[in-house]
N, C-alpha and C. Protein backbone atom coordinates (compact mmCIF):
# COMPACT_ATOMS: atom_id res chain seq x y z
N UNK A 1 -18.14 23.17 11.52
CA UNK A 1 -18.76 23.40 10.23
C UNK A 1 -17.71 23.48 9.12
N UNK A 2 -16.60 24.25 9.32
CA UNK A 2 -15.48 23.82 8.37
C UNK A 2 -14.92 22.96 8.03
N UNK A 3 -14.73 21.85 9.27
CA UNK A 3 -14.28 20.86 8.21
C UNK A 3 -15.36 20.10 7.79
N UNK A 4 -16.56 20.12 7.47
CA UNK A 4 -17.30 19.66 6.80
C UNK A 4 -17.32 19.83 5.32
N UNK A 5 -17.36 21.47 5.73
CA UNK A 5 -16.96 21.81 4.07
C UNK A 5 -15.67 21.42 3.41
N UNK A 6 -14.41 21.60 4.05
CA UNK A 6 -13.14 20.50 3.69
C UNK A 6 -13.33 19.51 3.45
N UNK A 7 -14.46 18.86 3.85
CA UNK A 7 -14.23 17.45 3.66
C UNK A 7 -15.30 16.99 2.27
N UNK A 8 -15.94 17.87 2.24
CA UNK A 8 -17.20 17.93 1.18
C UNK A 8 -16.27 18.34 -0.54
N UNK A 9 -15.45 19.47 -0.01
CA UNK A 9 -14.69 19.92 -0.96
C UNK A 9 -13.72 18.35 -1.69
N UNK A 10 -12.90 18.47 -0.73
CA UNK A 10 -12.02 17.05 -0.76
C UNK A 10 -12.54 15.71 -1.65
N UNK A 11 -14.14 15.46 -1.17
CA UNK A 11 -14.62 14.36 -1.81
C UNK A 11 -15.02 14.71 -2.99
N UNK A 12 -15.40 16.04 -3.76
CA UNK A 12 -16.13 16.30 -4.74
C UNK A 12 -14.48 16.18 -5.53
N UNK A 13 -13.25 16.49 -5.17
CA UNK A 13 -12.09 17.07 -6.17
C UNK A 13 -11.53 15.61 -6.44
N UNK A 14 -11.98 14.60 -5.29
CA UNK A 14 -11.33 13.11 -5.35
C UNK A 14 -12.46 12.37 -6.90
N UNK A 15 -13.92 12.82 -6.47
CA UNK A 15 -14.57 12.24 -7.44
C UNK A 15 -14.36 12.91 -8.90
N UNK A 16 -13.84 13.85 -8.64
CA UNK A 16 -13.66 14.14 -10.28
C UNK A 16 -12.53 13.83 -10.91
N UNK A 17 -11.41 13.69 -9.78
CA UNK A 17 -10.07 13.08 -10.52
C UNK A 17 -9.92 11.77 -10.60
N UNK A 18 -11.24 10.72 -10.40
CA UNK A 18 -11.44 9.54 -10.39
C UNK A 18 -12.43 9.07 -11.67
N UNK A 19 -12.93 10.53 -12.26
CA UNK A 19 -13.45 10.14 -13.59
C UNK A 19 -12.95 10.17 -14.99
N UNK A 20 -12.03 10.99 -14.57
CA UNK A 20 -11.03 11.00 -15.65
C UNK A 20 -11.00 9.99 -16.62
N UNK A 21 -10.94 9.37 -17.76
CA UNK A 21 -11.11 8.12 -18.36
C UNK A 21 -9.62 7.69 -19.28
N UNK A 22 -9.24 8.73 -18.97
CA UNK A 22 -7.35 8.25 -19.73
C UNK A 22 -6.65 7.23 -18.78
N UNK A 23 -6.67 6.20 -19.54
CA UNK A 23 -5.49 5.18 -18.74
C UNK A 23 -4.10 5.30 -19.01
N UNK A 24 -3.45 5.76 -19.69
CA UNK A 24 -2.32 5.93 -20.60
C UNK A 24 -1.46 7.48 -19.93
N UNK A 25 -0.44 7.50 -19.40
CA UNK A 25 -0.06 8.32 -18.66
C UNK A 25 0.89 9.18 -20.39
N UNK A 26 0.95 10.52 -20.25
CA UNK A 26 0.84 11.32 -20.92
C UNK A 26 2.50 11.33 -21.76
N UNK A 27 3.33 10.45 -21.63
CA UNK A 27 4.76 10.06 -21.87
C UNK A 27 5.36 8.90 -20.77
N UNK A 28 6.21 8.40 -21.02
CA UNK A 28 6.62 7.19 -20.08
C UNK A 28 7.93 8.07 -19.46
N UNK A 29 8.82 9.25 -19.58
CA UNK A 29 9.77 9.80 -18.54
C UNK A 29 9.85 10.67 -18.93
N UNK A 30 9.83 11.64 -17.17
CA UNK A 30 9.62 12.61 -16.34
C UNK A 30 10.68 13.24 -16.00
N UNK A 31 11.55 14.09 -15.90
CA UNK A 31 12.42 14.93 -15.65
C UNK A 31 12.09 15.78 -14.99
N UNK A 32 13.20 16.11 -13.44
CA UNK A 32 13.26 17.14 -12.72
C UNK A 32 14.90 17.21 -12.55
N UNK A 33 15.01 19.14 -12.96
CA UNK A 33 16.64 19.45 -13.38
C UNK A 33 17.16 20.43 -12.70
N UNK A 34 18.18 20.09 -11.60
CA UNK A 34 18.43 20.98 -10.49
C UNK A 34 20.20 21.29 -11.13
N UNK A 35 20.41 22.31 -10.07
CA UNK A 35 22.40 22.40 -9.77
C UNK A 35 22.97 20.90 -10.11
N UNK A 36 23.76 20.50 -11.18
CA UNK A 36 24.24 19.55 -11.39
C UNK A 36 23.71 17.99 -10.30
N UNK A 37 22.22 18.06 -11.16
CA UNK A 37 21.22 17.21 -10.70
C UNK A 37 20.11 16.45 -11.50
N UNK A 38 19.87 15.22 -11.64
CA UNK A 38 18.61 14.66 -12.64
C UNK A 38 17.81 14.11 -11.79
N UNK A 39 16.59 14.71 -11.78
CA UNK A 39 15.64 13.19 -10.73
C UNK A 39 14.47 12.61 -11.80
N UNK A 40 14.72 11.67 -12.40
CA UNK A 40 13.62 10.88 -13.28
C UNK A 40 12.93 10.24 -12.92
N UNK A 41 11.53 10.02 -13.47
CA UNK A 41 10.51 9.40 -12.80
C UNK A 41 10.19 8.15 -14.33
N UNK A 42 10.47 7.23 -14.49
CA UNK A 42 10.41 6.63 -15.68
C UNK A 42 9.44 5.11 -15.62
N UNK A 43 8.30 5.27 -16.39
CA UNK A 43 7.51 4.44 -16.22
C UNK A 43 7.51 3.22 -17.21
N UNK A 44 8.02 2.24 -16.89
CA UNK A 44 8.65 1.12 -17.69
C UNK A 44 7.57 0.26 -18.40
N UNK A 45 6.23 0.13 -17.54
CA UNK A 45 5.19 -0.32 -18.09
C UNK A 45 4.18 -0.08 -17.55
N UNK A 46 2.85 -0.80 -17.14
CA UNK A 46 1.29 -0.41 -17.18
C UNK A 46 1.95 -0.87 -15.72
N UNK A 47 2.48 -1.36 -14.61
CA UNK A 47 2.53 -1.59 -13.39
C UNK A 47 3.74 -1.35 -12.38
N UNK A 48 4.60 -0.77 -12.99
CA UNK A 48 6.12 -0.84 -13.10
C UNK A 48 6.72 0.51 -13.08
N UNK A 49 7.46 1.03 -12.16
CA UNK A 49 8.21 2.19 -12.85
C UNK A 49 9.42 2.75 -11.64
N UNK A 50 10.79 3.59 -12.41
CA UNK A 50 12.06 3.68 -11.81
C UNK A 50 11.97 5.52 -11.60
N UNK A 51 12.32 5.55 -10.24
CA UNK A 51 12.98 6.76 -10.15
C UNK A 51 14.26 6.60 -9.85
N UNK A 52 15.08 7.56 -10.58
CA UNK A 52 16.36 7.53 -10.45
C UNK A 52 16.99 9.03 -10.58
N UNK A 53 17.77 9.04 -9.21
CA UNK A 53 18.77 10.54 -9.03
C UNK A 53 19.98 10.50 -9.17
N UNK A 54 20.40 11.48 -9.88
CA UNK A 54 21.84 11.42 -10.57
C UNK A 54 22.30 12.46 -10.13
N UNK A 55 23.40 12.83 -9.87
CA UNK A 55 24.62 13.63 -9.14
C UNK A 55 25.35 13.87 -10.28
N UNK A 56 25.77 14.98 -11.11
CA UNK A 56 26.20 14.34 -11.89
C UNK A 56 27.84 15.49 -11.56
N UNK A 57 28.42 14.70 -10.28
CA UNK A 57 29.40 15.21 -9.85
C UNK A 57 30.58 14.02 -9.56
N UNK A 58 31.49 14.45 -10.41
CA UNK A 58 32.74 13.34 -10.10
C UNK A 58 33.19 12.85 -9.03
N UNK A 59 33.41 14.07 -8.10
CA UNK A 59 34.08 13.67 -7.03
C UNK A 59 33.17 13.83 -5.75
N UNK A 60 32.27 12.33 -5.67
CA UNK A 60 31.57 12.11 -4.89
C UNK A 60 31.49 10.48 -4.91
N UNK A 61 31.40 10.18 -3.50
CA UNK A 61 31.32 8.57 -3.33
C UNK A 61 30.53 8.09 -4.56
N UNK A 62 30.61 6.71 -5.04
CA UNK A 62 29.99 6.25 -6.26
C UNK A 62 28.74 5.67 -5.80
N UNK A 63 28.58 5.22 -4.31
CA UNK A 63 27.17 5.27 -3.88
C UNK A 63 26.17 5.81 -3.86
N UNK A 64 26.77 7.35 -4.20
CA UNK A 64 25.75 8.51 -4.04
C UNK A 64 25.43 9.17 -5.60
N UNK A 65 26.10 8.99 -6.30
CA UNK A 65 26.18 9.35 -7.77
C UNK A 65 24.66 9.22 -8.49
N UNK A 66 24.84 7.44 -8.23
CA UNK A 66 23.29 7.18 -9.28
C UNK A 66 22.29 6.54 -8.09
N UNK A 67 21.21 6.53 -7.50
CA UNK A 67 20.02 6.20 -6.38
C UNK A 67 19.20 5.56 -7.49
N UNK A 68 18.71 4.73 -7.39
CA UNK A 68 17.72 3.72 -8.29
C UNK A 68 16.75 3.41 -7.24
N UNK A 69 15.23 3.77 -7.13
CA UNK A 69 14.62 3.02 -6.41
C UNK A 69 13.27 2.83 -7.59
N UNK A 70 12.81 1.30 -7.35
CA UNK A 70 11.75 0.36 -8.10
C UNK A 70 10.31 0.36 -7.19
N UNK A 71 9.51 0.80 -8.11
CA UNK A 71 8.22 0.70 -7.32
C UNK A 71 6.85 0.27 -8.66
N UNK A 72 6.30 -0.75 -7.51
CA UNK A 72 5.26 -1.25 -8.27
C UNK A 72 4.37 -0.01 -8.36
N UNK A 73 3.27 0.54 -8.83
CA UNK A 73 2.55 1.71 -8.88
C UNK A 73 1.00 1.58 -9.34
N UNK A 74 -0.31 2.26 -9.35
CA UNK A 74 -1.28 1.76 -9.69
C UNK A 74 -1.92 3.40 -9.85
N UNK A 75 -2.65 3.12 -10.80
CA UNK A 75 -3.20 4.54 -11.30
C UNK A 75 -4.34 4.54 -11.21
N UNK A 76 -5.45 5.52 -10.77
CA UNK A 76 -6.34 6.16 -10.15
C UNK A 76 -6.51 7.40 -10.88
N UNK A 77 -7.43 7.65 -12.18
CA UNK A 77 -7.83 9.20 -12.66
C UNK A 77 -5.95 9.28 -12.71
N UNK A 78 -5.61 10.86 -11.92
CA UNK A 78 -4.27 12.14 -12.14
C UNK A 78 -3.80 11.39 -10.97
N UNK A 79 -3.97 10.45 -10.47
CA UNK A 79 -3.39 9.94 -9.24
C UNK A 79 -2.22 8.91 -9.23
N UNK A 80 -1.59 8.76 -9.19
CA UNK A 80 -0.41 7.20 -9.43
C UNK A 80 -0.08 7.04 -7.20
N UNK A 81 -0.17 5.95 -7.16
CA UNK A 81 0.02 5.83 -5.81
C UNK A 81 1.25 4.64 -6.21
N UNK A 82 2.69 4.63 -5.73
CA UNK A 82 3.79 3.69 -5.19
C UNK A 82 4.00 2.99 -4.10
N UNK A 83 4.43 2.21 -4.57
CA UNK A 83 4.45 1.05 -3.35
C UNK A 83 6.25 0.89 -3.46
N UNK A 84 7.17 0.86 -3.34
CA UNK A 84 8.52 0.60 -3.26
C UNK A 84 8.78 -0.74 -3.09
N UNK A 85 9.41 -1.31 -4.46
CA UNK A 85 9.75 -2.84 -4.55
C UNK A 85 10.87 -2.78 -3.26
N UNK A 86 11.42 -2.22 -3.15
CA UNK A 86 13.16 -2.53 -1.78
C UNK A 86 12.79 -1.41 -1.09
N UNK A 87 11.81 -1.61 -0.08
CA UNK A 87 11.65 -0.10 0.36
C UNK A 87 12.97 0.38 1.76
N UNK A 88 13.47 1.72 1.85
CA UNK A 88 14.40 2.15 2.95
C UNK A 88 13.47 2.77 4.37
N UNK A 89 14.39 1.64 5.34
CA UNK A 89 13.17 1.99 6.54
C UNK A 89 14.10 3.14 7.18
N UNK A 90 14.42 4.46 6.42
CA UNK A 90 15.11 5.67 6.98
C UNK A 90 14.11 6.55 7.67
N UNK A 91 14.18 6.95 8.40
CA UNK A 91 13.09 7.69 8.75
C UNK A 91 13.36 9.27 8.32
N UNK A 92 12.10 10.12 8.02
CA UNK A 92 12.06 11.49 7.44
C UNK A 92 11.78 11.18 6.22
N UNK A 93 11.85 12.37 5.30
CA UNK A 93 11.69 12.88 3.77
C UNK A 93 12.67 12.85 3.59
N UNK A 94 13.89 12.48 3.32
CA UNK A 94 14.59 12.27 2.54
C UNK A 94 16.01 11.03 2.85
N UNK A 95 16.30 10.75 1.45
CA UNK A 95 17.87 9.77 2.34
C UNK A 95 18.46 10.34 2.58
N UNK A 96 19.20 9.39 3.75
CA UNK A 96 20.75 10.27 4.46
C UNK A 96 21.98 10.10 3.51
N UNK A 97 22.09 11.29 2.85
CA UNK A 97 23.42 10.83 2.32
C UNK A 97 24.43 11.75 3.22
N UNK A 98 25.57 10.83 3.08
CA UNK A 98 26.70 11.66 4.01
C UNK A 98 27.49 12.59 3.48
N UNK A 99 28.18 13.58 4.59
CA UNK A 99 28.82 14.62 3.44
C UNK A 99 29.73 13.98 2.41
N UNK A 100 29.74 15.17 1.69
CA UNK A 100 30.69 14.92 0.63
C UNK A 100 31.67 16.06 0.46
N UNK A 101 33.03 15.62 0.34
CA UNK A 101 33.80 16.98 -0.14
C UNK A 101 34.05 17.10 -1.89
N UNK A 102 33.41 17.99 -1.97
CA UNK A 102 33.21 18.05 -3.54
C UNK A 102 32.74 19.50 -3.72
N UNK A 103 34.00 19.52 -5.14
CA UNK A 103 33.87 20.85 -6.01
C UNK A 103 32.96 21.48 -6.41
N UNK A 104 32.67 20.44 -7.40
CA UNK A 104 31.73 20.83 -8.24
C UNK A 104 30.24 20.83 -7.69
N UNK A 105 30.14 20.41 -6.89
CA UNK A 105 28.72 19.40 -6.08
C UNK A 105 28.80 20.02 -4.62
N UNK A 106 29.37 21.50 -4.00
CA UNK A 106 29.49 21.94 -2.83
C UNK A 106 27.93 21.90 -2.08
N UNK A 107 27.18 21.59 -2.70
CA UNK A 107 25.69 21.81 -1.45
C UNK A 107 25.43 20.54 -0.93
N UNK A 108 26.72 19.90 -1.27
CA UNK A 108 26.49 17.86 -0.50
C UNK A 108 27.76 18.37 0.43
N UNK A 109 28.77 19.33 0.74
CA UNK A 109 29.71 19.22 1.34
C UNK A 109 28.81 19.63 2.94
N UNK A 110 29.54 19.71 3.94
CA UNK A 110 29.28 20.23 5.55
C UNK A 110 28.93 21.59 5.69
N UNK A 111 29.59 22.42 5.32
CA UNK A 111 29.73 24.06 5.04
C UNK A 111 28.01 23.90 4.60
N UNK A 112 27.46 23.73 3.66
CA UNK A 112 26.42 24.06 2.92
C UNK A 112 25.01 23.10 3.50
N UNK A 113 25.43 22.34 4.62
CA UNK A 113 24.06 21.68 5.25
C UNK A 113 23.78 23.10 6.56
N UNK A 114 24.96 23.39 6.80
CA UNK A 114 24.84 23.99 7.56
C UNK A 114 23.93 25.41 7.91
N UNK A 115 23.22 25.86 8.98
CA UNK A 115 21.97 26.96 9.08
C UNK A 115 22.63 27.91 9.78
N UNK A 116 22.85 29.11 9.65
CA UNK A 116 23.05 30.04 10.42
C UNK A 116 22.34 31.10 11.11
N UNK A 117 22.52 32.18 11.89
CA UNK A 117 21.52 32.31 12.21
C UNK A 117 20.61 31.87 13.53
N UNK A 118 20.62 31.99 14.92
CA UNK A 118 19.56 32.23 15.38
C UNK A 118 18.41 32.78 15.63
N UNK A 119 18.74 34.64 15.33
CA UNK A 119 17.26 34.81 15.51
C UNK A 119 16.60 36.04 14.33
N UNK A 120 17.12 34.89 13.58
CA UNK A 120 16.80 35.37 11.78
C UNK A 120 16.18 34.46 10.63
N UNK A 121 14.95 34.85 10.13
CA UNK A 121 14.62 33.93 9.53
C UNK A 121 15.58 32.69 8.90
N UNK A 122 14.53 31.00 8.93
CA UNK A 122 15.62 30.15 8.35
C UNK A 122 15.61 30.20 7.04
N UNK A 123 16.11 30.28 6.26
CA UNK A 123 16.08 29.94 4.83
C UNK A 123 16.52 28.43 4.26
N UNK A 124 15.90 27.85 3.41
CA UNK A 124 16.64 26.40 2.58
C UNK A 124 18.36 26.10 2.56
N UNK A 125 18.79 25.58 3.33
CA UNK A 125 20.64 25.47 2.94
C UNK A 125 20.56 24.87 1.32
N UNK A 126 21.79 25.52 0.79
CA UNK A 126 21.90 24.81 -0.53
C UNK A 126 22.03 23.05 -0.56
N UNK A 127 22.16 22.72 0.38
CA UNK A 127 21.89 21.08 0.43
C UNK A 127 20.07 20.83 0.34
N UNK A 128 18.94 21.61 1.45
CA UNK A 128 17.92 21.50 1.21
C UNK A 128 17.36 21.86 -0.22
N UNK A 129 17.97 22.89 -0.90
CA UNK A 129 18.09 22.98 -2.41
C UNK A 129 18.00 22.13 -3.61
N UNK A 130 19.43 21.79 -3.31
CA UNK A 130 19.82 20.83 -4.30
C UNK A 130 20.00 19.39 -4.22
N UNK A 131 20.25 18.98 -2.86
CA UNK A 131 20.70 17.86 -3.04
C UNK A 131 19.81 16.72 -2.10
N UNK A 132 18.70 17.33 -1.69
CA UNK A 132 17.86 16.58 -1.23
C UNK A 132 17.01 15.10 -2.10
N UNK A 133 17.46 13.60 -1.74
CA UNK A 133 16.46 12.53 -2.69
C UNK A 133 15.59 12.24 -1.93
N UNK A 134 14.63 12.28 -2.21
CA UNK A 134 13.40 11.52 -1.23
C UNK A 134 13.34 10.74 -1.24
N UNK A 135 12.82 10.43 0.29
CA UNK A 135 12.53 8.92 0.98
C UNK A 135 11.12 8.48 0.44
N UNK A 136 11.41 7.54 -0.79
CA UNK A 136 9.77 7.38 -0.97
C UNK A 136 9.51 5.71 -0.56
N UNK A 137 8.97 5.38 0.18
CA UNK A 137 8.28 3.78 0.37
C UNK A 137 6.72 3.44 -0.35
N UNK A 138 5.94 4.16 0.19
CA UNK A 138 4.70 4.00 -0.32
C UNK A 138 4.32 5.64 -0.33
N UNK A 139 4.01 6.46 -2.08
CA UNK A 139 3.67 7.27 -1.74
C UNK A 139 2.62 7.66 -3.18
N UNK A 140 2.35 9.06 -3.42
CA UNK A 140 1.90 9.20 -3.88
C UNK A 140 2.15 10.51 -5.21
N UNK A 141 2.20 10.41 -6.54
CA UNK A 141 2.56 11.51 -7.33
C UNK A 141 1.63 11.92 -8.14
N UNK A 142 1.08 13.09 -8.71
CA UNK A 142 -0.17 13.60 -9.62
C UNK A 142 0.29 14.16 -10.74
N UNK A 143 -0.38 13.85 -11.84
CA UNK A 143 -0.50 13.69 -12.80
C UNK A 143 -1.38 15.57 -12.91
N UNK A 144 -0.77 16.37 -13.32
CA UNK A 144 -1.61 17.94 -13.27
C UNK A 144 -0.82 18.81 -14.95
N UNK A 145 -1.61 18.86 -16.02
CA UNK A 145 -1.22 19.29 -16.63
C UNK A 145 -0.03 18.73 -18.06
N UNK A 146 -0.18 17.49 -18.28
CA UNK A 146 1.32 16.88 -18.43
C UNK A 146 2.44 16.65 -17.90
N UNK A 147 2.33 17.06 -16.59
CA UNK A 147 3.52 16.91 -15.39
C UNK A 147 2.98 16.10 -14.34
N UNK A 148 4.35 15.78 -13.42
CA UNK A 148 4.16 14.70 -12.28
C UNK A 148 4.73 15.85 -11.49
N UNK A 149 3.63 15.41 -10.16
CA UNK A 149 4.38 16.64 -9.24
C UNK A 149 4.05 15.28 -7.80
N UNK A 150 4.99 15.65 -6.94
CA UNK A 150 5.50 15.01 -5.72
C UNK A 150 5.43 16.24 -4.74
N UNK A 151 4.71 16.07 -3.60
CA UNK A 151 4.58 16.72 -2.69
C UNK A 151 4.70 15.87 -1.48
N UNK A 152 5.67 15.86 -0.07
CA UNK A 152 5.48 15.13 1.26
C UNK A 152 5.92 16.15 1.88
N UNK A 153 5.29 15.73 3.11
CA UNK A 153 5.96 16.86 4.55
C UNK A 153 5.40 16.11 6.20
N UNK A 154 6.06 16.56 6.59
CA UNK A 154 5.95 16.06 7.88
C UNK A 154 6.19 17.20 9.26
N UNK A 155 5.68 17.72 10.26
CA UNK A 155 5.57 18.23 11.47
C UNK A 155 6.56 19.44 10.94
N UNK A 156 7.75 19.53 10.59
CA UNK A 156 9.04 20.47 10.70
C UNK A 156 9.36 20.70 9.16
N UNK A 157 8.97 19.65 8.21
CA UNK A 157 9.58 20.26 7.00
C UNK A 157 8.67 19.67 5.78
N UNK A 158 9.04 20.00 4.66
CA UNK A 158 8.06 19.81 3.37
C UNK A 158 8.82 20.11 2.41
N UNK A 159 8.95 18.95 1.33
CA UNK A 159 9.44 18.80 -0.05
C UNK A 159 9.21 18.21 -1.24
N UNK A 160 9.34 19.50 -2.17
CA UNK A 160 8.20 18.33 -3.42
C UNK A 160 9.13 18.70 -5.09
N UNK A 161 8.49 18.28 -5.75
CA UNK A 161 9.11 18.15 -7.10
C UNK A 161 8.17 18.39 -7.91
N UNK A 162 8.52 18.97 -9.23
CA UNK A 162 7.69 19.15 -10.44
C UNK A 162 8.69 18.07 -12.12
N UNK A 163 8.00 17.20 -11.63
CA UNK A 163 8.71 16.51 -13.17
C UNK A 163 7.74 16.85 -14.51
N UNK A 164 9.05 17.35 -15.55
CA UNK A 164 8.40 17.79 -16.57
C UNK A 164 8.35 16.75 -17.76
C-alpha cells in the first residue's frame, strides 16, 4: 500500500513540475563556490550548455586545474535532463583525479583522501568536501527557487550541489 502512495505522490509532483509554462531558464550561469573551488553550470543556448570546474590552485597538474564537460540538455517544467556531448565511461560519482601535492589545494593531496578511524563514525575527508567533480554522462539538474541543484548517489555514497 505504500508504495502506491509513493508512487501516486511522485506522479502528482512530476505533473505539476511539467506544467510549469516558463521556457526561459531564470539566468544563463550558475555558480557553486567551495575551498579554492568554482563549479559553473553555464547555459550557452536553448539546447546547449558547459559545466566547468576550476581549481583555482597553482600547484596542481594543468589537467586538473580547468574540467570542461559539454552537454546537449532538454528542459521539462524545473527539470533540465543532460546528455554529455564526450561522455567519461569512469565508473562512480565522480572523476578520478590523482593525488596532488599541493599547498594551497591540500584536500587533492593523499593525507586528506584519507579515512581514519575504524570503529568511529565516518565523516566526509576534505577531498569528499572539496574536491570532488562529478561524473556526469546523462543526468539530471532542477531548477528550485532560482537555483540549479544536482543530486546523484549510488549503493555507498551520495553527492550533490546547489548552484546559485
Amino acid at each position: 500500500m505504500k508504495l502506491y502512495i509513493k508512487l501516486a505522490l511522485f506522479t502528482i509532483v512530476i505533473f505539476l513540475s511539467n506544467c510549469n509554462t516558463s521556457i526561459n531558464i531564470p539566468k544563463n550561469k550558475f555558480v557553486y563556490k567551495s575551498k579554492n573551488r568554482t563549479l559553473e553550470v553555464y547555459f550557452k543556448d536553448d539546447n546547449s550548455c558547459l559545466i566547468t570546474n576550476t581549481f583555482h590552485c597553482p600547484d596542481i597538474d594543468e589537467n586538473y586545474k580547468i574540467i570542461k564537460m559539454e552537454f546537449d540538455y532538454l528542459r521539462k517544467g524545473d527539470t533540465i535532463f543532460l546528455n554529455n556531448k564526450n561522455p567519461s565511461y569512469e565508473e562512480g560519482l565522480y572523476l578520478k583525479i590523482p593525488e596532488q601535492e599541493s599547498e594551497k589545494c591540500d584536500f587533492l593531496n593523499k593525507e586528506k583522501r584519507e579515512r581514519y578511524g575504524k570503529f568511529v563514525p565516518t565523516y566526509s575527508t576534505d577531498f569528499e568536501k572539496y574536491g570532488i567533480v562529478p561524473n556526469l554522462n546523462i543526468d539530471t539538474l532542477y531548477i528550485i527557487k532560482n537555483k540549479i541543484t544536482f543530486f546523484k548517489k549510488n549503493s555507498t555514497q551520495s553527492i550533490g550541489f546547489i548552484f546559485k
